[in-house]
C-alpha atoms as a PDB file:
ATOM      1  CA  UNK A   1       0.000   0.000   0.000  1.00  0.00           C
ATOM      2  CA  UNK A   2       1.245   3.448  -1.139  1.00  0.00           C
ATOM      3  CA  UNK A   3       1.085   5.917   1.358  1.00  0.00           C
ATOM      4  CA  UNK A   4       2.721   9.944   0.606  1.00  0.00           C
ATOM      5  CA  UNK A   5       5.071  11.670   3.316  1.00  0.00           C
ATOM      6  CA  UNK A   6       5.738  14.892   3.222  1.00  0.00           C
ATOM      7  CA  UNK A   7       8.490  15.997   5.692  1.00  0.00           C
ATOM      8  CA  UNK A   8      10.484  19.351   5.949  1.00  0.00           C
ATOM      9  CA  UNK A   9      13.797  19.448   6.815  1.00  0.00           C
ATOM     10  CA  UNK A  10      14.437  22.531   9.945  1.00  0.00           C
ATOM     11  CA  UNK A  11      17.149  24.816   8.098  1.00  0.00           C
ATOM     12  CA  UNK A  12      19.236  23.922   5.594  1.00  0.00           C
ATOM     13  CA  UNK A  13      21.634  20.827   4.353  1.00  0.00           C
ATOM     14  CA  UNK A  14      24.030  21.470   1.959  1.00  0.00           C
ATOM     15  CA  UNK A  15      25.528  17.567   0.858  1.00  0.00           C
ATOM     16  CA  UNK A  16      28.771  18.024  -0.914  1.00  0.00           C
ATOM     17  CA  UNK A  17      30.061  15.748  -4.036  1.00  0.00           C
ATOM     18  CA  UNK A  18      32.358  14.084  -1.693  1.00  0.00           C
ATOM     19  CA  UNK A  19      29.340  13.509   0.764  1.00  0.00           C
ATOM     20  CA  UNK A  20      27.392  12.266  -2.418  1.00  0.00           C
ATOM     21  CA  UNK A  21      30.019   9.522  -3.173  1.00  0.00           C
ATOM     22  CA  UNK A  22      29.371   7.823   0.142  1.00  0.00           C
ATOM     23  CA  UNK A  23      25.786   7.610  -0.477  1.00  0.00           C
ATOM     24  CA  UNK A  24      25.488   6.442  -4.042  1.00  0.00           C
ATOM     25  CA  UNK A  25      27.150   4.159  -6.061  1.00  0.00           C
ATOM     26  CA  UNK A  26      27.876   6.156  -8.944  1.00  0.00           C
ATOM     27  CA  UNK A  27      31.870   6.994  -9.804  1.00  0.00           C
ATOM     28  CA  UNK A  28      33.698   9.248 -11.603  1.00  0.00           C
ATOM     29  CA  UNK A  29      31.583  10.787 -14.771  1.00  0.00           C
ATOM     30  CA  UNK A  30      28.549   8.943 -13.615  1.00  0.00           C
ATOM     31  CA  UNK A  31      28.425  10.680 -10.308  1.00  0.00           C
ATOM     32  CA  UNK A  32      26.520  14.163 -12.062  1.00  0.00           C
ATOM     33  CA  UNK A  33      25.575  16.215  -9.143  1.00  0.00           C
ATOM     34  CA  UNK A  34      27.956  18.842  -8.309  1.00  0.00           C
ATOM     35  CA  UNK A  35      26.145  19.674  -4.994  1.00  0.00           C
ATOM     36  CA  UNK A  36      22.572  19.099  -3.351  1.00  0.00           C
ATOM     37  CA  UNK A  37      20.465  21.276  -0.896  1.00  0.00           C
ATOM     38  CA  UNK A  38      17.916  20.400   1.168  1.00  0.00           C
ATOM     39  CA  UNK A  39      16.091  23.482   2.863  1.00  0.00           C
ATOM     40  CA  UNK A  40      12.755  22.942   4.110  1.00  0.00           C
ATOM     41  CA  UNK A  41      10.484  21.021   1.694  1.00  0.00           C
ATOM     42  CA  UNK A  42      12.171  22.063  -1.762  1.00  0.00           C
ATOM     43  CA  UNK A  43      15.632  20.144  -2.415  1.00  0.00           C
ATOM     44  CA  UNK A  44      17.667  21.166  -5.465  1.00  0.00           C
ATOM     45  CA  UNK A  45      20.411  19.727  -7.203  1.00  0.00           C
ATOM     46  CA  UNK A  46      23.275  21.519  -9.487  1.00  0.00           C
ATOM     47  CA  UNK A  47      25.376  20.535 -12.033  1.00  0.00           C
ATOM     48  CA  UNK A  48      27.753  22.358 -14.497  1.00  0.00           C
ATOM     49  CA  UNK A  49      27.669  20.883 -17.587  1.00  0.00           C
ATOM     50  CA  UNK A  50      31.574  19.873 -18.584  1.00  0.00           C
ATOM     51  CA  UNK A  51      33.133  21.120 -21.654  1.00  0.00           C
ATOM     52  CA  UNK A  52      33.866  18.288 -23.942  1.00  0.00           C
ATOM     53  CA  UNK A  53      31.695  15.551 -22.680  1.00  0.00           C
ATOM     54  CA  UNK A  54      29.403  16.285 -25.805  1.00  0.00           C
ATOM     55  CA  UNK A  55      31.277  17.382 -28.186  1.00  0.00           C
ATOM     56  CA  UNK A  56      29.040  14.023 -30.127  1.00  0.00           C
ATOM     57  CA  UNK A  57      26.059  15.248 -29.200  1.00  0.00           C
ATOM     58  CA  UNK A  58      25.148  17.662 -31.716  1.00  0.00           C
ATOM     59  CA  UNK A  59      21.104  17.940 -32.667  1.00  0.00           C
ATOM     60  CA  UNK A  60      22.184  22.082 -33.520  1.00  0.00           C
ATOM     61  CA  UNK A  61      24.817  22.188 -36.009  1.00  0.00           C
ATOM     62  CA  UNK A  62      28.043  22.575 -34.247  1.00  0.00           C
ATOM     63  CA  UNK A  63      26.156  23.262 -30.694  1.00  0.00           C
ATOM     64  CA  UNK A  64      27.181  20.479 -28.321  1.00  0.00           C
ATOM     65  CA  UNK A  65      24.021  19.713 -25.844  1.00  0.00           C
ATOM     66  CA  UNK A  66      24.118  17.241 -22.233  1.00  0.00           C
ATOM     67  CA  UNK A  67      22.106  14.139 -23.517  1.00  0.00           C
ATOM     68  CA  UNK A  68      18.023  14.445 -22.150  1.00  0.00           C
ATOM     69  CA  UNK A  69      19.076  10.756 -20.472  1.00  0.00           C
ATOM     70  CA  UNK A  70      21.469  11.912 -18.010  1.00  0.00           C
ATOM     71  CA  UNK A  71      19.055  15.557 -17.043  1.00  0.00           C
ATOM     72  CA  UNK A  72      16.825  12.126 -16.076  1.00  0.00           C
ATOM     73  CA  UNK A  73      19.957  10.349 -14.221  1.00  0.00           C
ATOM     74  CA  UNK A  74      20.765  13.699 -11.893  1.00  0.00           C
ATOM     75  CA  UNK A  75      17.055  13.785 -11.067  1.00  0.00           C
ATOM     76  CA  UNK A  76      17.181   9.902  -9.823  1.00  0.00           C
ATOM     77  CA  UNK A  77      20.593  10.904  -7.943  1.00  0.00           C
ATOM     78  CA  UNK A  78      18.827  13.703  -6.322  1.00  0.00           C
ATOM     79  CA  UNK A  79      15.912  11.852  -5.306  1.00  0.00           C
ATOM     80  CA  UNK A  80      18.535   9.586  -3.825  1.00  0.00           C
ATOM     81  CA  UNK A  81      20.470  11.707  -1.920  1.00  0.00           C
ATOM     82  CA  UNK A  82      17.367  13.208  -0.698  1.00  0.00           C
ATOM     83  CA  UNK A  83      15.847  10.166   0.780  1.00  0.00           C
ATOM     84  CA  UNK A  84      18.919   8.956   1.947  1.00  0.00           C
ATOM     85  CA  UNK A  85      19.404  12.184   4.362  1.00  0.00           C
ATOM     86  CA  UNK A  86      16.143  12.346   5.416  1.00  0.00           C
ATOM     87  CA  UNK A  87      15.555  11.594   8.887  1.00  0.00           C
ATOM     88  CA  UNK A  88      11.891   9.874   8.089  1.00  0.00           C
ATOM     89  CA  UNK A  89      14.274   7.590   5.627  1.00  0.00           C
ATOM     90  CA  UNK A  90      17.428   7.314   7.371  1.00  0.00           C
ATOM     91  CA  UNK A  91      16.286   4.090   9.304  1.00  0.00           C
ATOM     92  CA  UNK A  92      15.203   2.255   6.280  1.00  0.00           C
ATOM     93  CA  UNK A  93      17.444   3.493   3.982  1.00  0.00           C
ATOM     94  CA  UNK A  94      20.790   2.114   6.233  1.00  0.00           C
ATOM     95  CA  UNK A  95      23.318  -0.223   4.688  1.00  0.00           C
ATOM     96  CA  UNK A  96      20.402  -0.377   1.275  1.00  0.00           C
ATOM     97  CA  UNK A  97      20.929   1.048  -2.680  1.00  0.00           C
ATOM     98  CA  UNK A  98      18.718   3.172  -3.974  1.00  0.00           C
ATOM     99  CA  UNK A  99      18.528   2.364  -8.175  1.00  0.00           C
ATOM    100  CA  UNK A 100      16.383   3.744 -10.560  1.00  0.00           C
ATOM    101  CA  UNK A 101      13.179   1.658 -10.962  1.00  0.00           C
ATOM    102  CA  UNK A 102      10.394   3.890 -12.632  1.00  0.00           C
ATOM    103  CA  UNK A 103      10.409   7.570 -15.045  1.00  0.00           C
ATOM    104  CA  UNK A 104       7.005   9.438 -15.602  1.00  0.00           C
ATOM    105  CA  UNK A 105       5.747  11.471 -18.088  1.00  0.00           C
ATOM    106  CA  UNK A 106       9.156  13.517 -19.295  1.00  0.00           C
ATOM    107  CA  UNK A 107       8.882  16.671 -21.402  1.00  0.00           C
ATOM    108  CA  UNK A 108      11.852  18.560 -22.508  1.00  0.00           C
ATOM    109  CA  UNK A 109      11.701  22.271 -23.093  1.00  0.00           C
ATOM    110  CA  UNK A 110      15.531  23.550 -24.355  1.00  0.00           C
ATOM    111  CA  UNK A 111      18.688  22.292 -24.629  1.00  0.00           C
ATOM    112  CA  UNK A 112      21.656  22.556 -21.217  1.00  0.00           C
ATOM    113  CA  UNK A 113      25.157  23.260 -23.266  1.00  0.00           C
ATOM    114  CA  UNK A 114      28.896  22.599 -22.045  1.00  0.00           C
ATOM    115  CA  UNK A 115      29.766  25.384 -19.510  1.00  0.00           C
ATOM    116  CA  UNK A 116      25.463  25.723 -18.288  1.00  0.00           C
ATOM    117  CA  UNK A 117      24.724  25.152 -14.960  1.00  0.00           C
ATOM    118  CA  UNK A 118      21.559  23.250 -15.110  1.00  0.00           C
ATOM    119  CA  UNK A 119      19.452  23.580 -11.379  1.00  0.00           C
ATOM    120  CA  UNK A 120      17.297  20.243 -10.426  1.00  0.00           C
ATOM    121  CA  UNK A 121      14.176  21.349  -8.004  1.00  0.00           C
ATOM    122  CA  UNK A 122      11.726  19.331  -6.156  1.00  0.00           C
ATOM    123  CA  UNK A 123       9.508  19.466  -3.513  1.00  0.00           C
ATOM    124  CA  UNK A 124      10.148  17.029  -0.655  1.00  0.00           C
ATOM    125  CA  UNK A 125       6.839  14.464  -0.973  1.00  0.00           C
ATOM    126  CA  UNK A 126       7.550  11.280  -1.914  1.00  0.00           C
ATOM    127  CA  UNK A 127       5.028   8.266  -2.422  1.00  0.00           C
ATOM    128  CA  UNK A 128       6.182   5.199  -0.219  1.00  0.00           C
ATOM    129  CA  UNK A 129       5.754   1.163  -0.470  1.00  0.00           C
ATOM    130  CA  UNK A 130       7.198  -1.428   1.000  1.00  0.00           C
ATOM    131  CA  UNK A 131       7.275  -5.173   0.354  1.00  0.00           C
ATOM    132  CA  UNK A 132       9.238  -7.622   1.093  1.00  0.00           C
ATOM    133  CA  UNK A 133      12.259  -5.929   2.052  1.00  0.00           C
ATOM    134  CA  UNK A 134      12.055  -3.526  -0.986  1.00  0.00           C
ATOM    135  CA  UNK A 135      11.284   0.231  -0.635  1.00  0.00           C
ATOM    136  CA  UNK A 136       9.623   1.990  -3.508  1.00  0.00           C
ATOM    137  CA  UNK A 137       9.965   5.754  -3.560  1.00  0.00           C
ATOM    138  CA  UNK A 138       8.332   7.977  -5.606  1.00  0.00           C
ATOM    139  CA  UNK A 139       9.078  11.573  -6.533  1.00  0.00           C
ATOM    140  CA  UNK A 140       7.016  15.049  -6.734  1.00  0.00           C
ATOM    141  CA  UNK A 141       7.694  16.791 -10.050  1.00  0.00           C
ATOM    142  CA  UNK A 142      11.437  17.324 -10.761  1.00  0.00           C
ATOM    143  CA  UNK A 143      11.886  20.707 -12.795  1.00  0.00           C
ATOM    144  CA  UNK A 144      15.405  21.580 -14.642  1.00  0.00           C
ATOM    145  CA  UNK A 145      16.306  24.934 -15.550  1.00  0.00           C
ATOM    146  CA  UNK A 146      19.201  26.557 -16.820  1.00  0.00           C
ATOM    147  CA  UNK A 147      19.259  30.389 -15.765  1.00  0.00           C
ATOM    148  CA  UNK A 148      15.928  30.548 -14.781  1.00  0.00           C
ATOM    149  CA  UNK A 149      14.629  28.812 -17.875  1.00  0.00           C
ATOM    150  CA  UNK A 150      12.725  25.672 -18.023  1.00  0.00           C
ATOM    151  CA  UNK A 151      14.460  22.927 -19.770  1.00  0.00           C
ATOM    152  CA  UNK A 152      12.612  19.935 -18.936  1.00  0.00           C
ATOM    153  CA  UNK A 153       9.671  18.463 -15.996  1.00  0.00           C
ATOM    154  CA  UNK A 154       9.758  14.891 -15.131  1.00  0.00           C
ATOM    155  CA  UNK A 155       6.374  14.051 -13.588  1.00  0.00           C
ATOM    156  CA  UNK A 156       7.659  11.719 -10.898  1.00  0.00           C
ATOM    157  CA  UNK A 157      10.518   8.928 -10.752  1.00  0.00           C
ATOM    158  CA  UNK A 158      10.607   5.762  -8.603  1.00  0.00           C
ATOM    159  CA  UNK A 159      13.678   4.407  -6.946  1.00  0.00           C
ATOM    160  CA  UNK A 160      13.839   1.005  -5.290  1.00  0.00           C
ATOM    161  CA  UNK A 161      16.187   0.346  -2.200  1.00  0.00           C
ATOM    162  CA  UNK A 162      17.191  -2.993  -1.355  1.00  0.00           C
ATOM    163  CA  UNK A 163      20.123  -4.388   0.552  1.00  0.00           C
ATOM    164  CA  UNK A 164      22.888  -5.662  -1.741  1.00  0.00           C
ATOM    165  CA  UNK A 165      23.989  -8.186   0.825  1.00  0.00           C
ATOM    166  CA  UNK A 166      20.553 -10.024   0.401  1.00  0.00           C
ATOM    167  CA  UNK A 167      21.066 -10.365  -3.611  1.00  0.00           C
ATOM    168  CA  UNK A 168      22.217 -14.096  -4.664  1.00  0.00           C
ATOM    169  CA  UNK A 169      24.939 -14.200  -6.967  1.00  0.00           C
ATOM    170  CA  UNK A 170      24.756 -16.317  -9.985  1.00  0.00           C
END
């Protein structure tokens, strides 16, 4: 059974990248988030888009764009990091990954180029179910914007923790 929580965090939490590579798995390039803050209900991630990582990735003639796929990825790694510092989650979310499970309805608006820095926001209510060991946890509306600008909404994402220990090997 689904049930929503909305909690507000009292002042404000400001999780580094170093901070963020102790709570998810991602390395190196995969790791996207540059920083996270949590004030009150609204958390918001930021990321500068690199030089050269897209230099591929051209839809505009010569005009090197971040791929729509990874905008998606930061939002999951935010969602992540929020639940993860949360102190209704910290309990549950102990010694567990948090991986990407489920992406609503996504809409892209614009284009974040090399050198942007492109600002996730979200308020803090998340959808909750648990079964058998696994937590599902759903996401408000994540909203990207470069400068202000609206680049793309993502209607809600789902990320499932489980505890890595538990997984069989084949």
């Amino acid at each position: 059974m689904k049930k929503v929580i909305n909690w507000s965090l009292h002042g404000m939490m400001l999780i580094s990248k170093e901070e963020m590579y102790k709570i998810l798995f991602h390395k190196g390039r995969m790791l996207l988030l540059d920083q996270a803050i949590i004030e009150g209900n609204i958390a918001i991630g930021k990321f500068v888009v690199p030089e050269g990582n897209y230099d591929d990735h051209s839809p505009l003639p010569n005009v090197p764009v971040m791929r729509g796929v990874e905008i998606i990825e930061a939002a999951f790694q935010l969602l992540a990091i929020m639940v993860a510092r949360s102190s209704v989650f910290e309990t549950i979310y102990v010694g567990k990954t948090g991986i990407a499970r489920d992406i609503g309805k996504t809409t892209f608006y614009g284009f974040a180029k090399p050198g942007d820095e492109l600002e996730l926001k979200t308020k803090t209510e998340v959808m909750v179910e648990e079964s058998m060991g696994i937590l599902k946890i759903e996401s408000g509306v994540i909203t990207a914007y470069v400068k202000g600008k609206k680049k793309c909404v993502i209607s809600s994402l789902t990320i499932m923790t489980f505890d890595p220990s538990k997984i069989k090997k084949q």
